[in-house]
N, C-alpha and C. Protein backbone atom coordinates (compact mmCIF):
# COMPACT_ATOMS: atom_id res chain seq x y z
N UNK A 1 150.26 83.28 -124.16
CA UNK A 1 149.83 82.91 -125.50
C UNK A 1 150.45 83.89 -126.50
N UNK A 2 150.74 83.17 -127.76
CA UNK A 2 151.47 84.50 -128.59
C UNK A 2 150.46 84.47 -129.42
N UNK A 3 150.87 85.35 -130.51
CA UNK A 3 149.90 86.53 -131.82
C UNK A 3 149.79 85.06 -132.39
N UNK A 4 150.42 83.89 -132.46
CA UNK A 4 150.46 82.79 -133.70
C UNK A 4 149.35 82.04 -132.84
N UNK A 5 149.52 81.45 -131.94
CA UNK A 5 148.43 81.10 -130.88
C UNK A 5 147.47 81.21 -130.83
N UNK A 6 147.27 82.71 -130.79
CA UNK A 6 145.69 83.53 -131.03
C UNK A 6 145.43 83.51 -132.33
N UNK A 7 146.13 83.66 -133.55
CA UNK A 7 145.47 83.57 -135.00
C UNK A 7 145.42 81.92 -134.81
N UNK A 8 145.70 80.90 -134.70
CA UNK A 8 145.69 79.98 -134.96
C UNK A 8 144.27 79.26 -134.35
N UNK A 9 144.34 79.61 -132.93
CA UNK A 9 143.28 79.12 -132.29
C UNK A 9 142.33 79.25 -132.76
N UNK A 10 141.91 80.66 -132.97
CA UNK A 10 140.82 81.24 -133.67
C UNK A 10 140.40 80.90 -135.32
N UNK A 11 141.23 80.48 -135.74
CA UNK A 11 141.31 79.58 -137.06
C UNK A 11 140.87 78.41 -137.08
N UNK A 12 141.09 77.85 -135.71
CA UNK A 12 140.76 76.30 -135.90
C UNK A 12 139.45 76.33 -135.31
N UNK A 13 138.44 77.25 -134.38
CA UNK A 13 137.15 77.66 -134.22
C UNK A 13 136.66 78.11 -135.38
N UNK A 14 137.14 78.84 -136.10
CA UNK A 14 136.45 79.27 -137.62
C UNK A 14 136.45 78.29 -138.78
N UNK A 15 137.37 77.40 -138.66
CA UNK A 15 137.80 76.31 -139.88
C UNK A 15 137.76 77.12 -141.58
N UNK A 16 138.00 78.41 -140.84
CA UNK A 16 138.07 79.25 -142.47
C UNK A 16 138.64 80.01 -142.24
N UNK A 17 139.27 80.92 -143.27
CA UNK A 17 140.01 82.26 -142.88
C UNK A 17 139.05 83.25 -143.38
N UNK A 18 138.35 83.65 -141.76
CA UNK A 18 138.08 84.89 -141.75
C UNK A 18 138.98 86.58 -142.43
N UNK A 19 137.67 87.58 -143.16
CA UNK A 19 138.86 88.81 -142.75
C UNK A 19 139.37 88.97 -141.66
N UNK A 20 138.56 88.80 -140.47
CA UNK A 20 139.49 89.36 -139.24
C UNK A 20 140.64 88.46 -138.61
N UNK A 21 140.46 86.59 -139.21
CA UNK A 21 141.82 86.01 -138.94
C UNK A 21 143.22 86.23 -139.84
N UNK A 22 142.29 86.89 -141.60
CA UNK A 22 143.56 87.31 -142.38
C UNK A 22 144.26 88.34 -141.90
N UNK A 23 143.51 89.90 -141.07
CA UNK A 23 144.41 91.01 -140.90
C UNK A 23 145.10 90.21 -139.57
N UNK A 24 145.05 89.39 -138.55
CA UNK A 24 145.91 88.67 -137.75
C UNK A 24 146.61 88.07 -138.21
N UNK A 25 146.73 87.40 -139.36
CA UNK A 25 147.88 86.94 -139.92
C UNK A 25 148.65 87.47 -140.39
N UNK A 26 148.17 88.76 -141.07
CA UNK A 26 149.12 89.29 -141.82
C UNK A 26 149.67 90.50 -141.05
N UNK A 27 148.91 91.11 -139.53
CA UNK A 27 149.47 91.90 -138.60
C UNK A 27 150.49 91.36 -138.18
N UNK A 28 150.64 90.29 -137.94
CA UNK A 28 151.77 89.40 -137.10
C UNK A 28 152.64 88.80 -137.75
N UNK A 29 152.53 88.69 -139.29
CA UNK A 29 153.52 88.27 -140.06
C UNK A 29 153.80 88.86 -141.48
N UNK A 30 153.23 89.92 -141.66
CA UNK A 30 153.51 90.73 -143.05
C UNK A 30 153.21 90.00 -144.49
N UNK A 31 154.08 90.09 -145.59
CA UNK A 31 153.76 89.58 -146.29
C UNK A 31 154.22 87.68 -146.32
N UNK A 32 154.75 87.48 -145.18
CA UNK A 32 154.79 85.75 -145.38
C UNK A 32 153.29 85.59 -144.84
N UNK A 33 152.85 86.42 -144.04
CA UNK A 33 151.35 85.43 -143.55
C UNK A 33 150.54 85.67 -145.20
N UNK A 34 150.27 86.26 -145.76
CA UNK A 34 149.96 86.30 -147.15
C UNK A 34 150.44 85.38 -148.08
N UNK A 35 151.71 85.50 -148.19
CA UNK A 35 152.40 84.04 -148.70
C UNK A 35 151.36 82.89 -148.73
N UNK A 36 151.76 83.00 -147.36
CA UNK A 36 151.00 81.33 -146.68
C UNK A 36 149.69 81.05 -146.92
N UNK A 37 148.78 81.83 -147.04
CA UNK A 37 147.74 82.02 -147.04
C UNK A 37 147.31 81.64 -149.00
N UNK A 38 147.50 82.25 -149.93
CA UNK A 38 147.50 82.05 -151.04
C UNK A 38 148.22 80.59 -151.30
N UNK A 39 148.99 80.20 -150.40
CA UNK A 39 149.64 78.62 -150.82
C UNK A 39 148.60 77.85 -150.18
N UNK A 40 148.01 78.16 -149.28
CA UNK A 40 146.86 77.22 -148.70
C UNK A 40 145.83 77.32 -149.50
N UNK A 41 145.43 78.70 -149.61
CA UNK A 41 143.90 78.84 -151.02
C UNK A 41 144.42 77.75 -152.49
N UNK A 42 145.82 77.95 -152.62
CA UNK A 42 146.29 77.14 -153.78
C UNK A 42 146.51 75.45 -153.73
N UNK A 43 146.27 75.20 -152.60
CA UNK A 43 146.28 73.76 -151.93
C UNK A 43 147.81 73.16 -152.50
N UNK A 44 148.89 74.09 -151.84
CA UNK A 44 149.87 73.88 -151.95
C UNK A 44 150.73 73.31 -150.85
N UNK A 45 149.57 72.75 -149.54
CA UNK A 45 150.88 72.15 -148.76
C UNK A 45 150.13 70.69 -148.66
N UNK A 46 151.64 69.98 -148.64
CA UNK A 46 150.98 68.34 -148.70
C UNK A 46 151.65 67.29 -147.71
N UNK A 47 151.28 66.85 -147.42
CA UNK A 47 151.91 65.97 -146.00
C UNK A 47 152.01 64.53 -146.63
N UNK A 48 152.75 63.75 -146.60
CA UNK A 48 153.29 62.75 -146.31
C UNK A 48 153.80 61.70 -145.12
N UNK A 49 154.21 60.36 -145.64
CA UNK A 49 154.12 59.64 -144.24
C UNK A 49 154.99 60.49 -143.24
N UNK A 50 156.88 60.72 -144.08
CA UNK A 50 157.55 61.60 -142.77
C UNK A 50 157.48 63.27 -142.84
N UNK A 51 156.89 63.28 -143.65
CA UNK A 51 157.22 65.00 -143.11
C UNK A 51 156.24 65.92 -144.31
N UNK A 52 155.98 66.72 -144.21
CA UNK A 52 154.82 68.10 -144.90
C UNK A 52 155.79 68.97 -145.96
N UNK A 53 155.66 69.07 -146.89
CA UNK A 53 156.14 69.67 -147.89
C UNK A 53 155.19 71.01 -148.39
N UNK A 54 155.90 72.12 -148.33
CA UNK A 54 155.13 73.35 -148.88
C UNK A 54 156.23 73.52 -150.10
N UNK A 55 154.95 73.55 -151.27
CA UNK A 55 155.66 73.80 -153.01
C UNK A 55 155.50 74.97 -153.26
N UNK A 56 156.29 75.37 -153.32
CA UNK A 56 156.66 77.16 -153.69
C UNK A 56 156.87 77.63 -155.06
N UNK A 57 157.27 78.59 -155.55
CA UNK A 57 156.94 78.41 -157.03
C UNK A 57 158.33 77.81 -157.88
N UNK A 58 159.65 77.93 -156.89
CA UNK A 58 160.37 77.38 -157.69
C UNK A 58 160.58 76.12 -157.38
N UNK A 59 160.55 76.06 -156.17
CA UNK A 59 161.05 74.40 -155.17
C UNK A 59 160.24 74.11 -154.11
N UNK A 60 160.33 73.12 -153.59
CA UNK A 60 159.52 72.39 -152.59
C UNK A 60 160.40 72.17 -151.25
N UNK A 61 159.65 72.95 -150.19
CA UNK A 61 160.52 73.11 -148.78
C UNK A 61 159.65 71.96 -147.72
N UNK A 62 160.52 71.86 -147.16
CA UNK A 62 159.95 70.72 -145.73
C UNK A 62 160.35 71.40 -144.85
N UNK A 63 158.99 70.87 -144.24
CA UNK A 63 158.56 71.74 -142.84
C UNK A 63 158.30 70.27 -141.99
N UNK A 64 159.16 70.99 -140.82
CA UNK A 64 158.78 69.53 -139.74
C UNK A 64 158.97 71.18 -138.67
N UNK A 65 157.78 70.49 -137.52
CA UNK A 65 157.39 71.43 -136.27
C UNK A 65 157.85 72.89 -136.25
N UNK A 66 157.73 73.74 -137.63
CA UNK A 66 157.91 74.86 -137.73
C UNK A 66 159.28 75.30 -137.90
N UNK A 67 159.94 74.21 -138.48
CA UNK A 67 161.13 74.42 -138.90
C UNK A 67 161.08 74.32 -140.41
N UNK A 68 162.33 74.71 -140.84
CA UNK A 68 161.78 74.55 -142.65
C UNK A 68 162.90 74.56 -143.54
N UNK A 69 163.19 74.22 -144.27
CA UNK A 69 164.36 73.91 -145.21
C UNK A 69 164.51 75.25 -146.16
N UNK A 70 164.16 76.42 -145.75
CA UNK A 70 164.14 77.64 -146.81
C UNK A 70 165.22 78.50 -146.43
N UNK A 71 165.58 79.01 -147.18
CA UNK A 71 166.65 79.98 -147.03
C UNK A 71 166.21 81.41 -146.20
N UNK A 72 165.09 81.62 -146.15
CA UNK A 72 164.75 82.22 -145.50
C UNK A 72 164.87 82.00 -143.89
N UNK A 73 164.24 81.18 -143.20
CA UNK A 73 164.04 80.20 -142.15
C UNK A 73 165.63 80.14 -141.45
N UNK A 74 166.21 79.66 -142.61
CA UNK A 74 167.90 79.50 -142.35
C UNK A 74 168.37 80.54 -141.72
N UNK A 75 168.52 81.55 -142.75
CA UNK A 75 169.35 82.78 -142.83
C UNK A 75 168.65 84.08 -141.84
N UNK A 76 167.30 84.00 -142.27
CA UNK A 76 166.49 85.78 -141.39
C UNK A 76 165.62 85.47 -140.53
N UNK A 77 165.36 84.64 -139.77
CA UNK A 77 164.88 84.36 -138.79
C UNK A 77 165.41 83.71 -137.27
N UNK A 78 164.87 84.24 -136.80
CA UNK A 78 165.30 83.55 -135.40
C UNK A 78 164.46 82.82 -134.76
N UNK A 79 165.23 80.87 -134.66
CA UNK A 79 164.18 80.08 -134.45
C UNK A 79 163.94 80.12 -132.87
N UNK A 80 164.06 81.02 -132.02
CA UNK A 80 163.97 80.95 -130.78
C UNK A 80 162.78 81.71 -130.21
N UNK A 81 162.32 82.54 -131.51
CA UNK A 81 161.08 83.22 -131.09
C UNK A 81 159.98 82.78 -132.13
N UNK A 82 158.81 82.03 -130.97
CA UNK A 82 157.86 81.55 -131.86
C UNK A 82 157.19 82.42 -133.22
N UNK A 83 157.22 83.50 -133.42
CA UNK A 83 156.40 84.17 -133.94
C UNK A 83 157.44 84.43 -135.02
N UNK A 84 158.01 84.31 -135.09
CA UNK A 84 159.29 84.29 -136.53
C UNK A 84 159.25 83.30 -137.19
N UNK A 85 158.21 82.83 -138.01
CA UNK A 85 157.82 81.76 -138.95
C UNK A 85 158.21 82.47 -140.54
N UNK A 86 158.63 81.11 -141.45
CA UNK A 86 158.50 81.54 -143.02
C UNK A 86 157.26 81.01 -143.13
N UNK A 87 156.99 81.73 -144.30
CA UNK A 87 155.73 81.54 -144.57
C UNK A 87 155.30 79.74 -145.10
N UNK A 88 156.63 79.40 -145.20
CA UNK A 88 156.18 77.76 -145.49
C UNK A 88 155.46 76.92 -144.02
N UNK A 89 155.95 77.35 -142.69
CA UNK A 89 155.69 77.31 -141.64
C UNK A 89 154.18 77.72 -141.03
N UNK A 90 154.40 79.19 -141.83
CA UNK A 90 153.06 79.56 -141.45
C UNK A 90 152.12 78.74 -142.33
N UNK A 91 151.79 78.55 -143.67
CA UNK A 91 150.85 77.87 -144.39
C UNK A 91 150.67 76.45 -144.24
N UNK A 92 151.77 76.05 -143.25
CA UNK A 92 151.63 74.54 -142.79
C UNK A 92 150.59 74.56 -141.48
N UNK A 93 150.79 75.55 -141.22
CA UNK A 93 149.34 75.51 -139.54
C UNK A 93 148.28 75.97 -140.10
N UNK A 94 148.34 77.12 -140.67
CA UNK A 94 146.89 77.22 -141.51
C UNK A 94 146.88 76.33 -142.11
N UNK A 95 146.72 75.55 -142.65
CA UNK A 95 146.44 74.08 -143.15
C UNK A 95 145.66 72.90 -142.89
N UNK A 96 146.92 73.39 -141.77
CA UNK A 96 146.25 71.56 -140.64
C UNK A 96 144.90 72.39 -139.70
N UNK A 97 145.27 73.78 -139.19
CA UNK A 97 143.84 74.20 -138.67
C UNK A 97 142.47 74.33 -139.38
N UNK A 98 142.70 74.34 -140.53
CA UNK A 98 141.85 74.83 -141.83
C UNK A 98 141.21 73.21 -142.42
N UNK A 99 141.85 72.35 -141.80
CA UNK A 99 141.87 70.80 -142.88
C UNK A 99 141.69 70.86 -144.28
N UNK A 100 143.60 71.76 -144.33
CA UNK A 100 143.18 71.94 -146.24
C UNK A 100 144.57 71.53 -146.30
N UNK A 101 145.26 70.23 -145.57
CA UNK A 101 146.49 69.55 -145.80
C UNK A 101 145.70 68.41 -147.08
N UNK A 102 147.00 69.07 -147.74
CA UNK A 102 146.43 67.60 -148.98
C UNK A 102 147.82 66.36 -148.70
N UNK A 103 146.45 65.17 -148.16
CA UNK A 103 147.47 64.20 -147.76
C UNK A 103 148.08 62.86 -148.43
N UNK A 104 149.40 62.40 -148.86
CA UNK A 104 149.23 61.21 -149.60
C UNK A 104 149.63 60.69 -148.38
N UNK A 105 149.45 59.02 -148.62
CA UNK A 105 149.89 57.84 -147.93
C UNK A 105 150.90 57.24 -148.87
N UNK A 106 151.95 58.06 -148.99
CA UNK A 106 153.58 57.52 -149.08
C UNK A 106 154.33 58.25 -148.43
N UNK A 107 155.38 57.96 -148.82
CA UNK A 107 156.67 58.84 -148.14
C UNK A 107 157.04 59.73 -149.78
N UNK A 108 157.39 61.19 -148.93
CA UNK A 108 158.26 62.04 -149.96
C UNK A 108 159.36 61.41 -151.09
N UNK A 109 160.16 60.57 -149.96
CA UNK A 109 161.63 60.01 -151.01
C UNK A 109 160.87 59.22 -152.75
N UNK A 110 159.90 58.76 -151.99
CA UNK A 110 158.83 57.57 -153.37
C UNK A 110 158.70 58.46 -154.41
N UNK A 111 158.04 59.78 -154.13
CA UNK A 111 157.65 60.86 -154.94
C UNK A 111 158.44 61.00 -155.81
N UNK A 112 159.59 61.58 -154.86
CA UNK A 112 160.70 62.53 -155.81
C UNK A 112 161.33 61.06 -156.83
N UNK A 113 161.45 59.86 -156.24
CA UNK A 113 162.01 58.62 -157.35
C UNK A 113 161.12 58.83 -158.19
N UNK A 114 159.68 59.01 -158.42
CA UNK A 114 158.70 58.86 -159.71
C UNK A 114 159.25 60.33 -160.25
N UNK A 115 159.95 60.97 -159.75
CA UNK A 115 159.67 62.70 -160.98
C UNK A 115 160.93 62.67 -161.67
């Protein structure tokens, strides 16, 4: 089981973020588990029919199974070790463990045609 495993599990038994699940998040992921965490208090990640969008303050990244469209994700991480999440990644599991995904019933592409 990894450190994401164990904060997670224990998240989805708490259905809240405890202090002691925040210093696990943020032991195991610095300031992206913080990130993530303030984008979830901000009810900033939103799921759609294909895929979960975390809105960041300048742009909006997609996250599909802990992968993520950020430059971060891209460039400084290594997707081969679970525990190397961006924080768009991370605030997408706190989310869905937390049931604080805000969900529409469309697809993303619909969205972005209305903006």
């Amino acid at each position: 089981m990894t450190a994401v495993d164990d904060w997670e599990a224990a998240l989805s038994d708490a259905d809240q973020i405890t202090p002691e699940i925040f210093d696990r998040i943020v032991a195991t992921h610095g300031d992206r588990g913080r990130r993530a965490i303030e984008a979830v208090a901000e009810g900033r990640v939103k799921a759609y029919r294909d895929f979960t969008v975390v809105v960041g303050h300048a742009e909006e990244h997609v996250v599909e199974a802990d992968a993520c469209s950020c430059p971060d994700a891209t460039y400084n991480l290594d997707g081969s070790d679970p525990e190397q999440l961006c924080w768009h990644a991370i605030a997408v599991r706190i989310a869905r463990a937390t049931d604080r995904v805000d969900d529409h019933d469309l697809y993303y592409a619909d969205v972005e045609d209305l903006l």
